[in-house]
C-alpha atoms as a PDB file:
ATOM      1  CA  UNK A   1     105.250  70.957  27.145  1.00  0.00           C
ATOM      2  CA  UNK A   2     106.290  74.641  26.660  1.00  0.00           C
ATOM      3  CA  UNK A   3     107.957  76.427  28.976  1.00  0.00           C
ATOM      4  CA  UNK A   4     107.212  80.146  29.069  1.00  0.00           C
ATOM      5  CA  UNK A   5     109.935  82.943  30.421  1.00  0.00           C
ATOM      6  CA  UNK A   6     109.552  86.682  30.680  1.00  0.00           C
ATOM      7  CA  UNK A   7     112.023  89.496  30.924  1.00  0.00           C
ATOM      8  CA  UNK A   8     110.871  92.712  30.811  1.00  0.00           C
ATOM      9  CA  UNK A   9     107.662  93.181  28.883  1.00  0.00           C
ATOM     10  CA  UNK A  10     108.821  90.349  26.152  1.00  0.00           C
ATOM     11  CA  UNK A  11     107.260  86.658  26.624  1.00  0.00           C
ATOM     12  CA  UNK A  12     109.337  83.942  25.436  1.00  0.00           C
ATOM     13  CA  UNK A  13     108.281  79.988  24.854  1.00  0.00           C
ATOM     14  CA  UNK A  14     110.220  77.601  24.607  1.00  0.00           C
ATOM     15  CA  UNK A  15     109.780  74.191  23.701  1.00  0.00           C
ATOM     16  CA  UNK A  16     111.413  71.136  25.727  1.00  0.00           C
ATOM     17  CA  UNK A  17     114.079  70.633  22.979  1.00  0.00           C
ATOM     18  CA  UNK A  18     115.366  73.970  22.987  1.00  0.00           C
ATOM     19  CA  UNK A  19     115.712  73.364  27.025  1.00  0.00           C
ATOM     20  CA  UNK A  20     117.258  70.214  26.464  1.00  0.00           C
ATOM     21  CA  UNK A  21     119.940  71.904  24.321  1.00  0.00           C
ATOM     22  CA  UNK A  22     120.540  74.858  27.030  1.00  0.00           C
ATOM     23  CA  UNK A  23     120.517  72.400  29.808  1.00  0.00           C
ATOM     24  CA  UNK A  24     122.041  69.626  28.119  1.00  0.00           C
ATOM     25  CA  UNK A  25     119.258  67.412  29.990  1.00  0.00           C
ATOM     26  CA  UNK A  26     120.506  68.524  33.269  1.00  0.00           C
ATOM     27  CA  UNK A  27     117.642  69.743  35.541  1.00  0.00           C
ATOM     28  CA  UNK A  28     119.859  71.915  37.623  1.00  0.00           C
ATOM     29  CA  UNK A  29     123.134  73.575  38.184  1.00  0.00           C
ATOM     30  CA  UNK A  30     124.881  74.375  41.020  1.00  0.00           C
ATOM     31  CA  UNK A  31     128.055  76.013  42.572  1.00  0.00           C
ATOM     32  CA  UNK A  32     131.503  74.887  40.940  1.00  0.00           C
ATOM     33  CA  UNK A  33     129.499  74.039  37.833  1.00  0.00           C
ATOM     34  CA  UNK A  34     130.913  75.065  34.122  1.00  0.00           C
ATOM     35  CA  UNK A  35     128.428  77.455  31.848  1.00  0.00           C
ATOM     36  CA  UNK A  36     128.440  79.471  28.702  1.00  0.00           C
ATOM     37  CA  UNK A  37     127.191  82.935  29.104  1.00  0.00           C
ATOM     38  CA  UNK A  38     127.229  85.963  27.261  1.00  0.00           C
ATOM     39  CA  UNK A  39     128.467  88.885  28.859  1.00  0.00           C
ATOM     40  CA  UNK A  40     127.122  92.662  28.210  1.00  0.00           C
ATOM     41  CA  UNK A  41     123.426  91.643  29.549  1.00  0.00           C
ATOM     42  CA  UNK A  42     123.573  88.994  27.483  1.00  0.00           C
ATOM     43  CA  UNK A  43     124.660  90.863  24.260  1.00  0.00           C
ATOM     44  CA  UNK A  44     128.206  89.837  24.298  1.00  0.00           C
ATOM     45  CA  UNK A  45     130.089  86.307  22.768  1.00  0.00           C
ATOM     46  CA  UNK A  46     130.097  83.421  24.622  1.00  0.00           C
ATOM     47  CA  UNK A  47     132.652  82.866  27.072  1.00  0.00           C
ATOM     48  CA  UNK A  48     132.913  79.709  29.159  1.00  0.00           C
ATOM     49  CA  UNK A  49     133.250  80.052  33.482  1.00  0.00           C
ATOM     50  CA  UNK A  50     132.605  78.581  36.247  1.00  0.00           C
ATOM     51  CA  UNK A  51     130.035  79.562  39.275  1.00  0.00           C
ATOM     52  CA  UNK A  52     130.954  80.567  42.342  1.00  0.00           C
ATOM     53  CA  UNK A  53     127.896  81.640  43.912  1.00  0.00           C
ATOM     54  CA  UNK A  54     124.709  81.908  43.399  1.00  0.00           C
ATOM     55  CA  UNK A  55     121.690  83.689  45.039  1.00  0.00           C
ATOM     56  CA  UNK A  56     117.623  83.258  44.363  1.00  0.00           C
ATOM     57  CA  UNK A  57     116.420  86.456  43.907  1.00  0.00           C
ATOM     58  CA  UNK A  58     112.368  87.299  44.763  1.00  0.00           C
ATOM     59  CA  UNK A  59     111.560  88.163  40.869  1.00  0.00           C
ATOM     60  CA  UNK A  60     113.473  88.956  37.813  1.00  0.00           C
ATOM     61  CA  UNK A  61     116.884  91.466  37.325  1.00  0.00           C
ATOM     62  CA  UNK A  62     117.211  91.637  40.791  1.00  0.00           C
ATOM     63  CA  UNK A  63     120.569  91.639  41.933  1.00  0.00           C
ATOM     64  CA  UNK A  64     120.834  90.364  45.692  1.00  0.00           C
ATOM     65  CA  UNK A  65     118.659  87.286  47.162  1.00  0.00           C
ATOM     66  CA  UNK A  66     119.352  84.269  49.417  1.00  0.00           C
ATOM     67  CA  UNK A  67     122.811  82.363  48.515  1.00  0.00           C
ATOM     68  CA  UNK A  68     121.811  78.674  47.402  1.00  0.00           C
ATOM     69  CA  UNK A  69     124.131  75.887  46.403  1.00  0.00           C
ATOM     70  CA  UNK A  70     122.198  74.517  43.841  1.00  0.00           C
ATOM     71  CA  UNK A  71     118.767  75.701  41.551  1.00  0.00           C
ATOM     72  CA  UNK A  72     116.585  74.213  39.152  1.00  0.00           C
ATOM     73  CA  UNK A  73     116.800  75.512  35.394  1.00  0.00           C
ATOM     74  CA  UNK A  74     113.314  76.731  35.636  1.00  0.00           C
ATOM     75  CA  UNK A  75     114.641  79.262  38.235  1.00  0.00           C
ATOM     76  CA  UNK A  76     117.735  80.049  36.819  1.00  0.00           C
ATOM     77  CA  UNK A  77     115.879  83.523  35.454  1.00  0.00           C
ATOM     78  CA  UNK A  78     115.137  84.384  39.352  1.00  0.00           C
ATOM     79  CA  UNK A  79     119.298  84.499  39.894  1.00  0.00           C
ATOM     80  CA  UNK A  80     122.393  86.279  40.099  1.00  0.00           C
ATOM     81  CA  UNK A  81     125.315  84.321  39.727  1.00  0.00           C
ATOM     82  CA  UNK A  82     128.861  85.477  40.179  1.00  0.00           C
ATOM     83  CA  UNK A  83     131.389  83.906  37.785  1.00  0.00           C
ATOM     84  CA  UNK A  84     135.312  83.051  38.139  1.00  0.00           C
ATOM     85  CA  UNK A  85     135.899  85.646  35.554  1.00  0.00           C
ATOM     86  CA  UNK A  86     135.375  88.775  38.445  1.00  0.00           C
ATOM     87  CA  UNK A  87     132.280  89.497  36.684  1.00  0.00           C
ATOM     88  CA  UNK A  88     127.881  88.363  37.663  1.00  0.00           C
ATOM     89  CA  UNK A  89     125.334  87.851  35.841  1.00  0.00           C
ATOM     90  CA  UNK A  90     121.528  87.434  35.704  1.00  0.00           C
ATOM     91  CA  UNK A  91     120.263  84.084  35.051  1.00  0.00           C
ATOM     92  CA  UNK A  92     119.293  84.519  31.961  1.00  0.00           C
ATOM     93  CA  UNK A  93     122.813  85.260  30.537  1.00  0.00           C
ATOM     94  CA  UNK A  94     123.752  81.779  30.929  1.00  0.00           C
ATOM     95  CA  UNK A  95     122.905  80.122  27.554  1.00  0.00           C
ATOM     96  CA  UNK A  96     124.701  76.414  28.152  1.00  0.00           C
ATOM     97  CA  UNK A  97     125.100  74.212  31.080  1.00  0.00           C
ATOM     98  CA  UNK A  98     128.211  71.574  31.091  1.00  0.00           C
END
C-alpha cells in the first residue's frame, strides 16, 4: 500500500519497500535511537547521530510541539528532532533508521 507524504506544495508516494529501506522494518524510533540524516534541510551528506529529543509538532516545518519519547515513522514528517551533533532537524531529514 502506498504511503503518500507532502512538504510544501510537492506530493510524494512511496511504496512499502522504499519504507522498509528508510525504516529498516522498524515501525518507530525513539529517543537514544541512531539515524542518518542529511543536514542543510536535507540538502547536505549523510551524517550518522543519535536523538536526543524529540517533539510532535501540529503540521509540517514546524519547529516546537509536545516532547514525546517515541513516534511512529508515519509521523516522523510532523517532528523536530534535536541531534547529539548540537544541531535539529525536521523529520523529514532523517533518511535511515538503525
Amino acid at each position: 500500500m502506498p504511503v503518500v507524504g507532502r512538504w510544501k506544495s510537492v506530493t510524494f508516494v512511496y511504496n512499502q519497500t522504499e519504507m522498509d529501506m528508510k525504516t529498516n522494518g522498524k515501525m518507530s524510533v525513539k529517543v537514544g535511537q541512531k539515524v542518518k540524516y542529511r543536514g542543510n534541510f536535507g540538502s547536505g551528506p549523510i551524517e550518522v547521530v543519535t536523538l536526543e529529543s524529540i517533539e510532535l509538532c501540529e503540521g509540517e516545518h514546524e519547529k516546537y510541539g509536545t516532547p514525546v519519547d517515541e513516534v511512529d515513522v508515519w509521523e516522523l514528517n510532523r517532528c523536530c528532532v534535536c541531534l547529539d551533533n548540537g544541531h535539529w532537524a525536521y523529520g523529514y531529514q532523517i533518511v535511515e533508521i538503525l
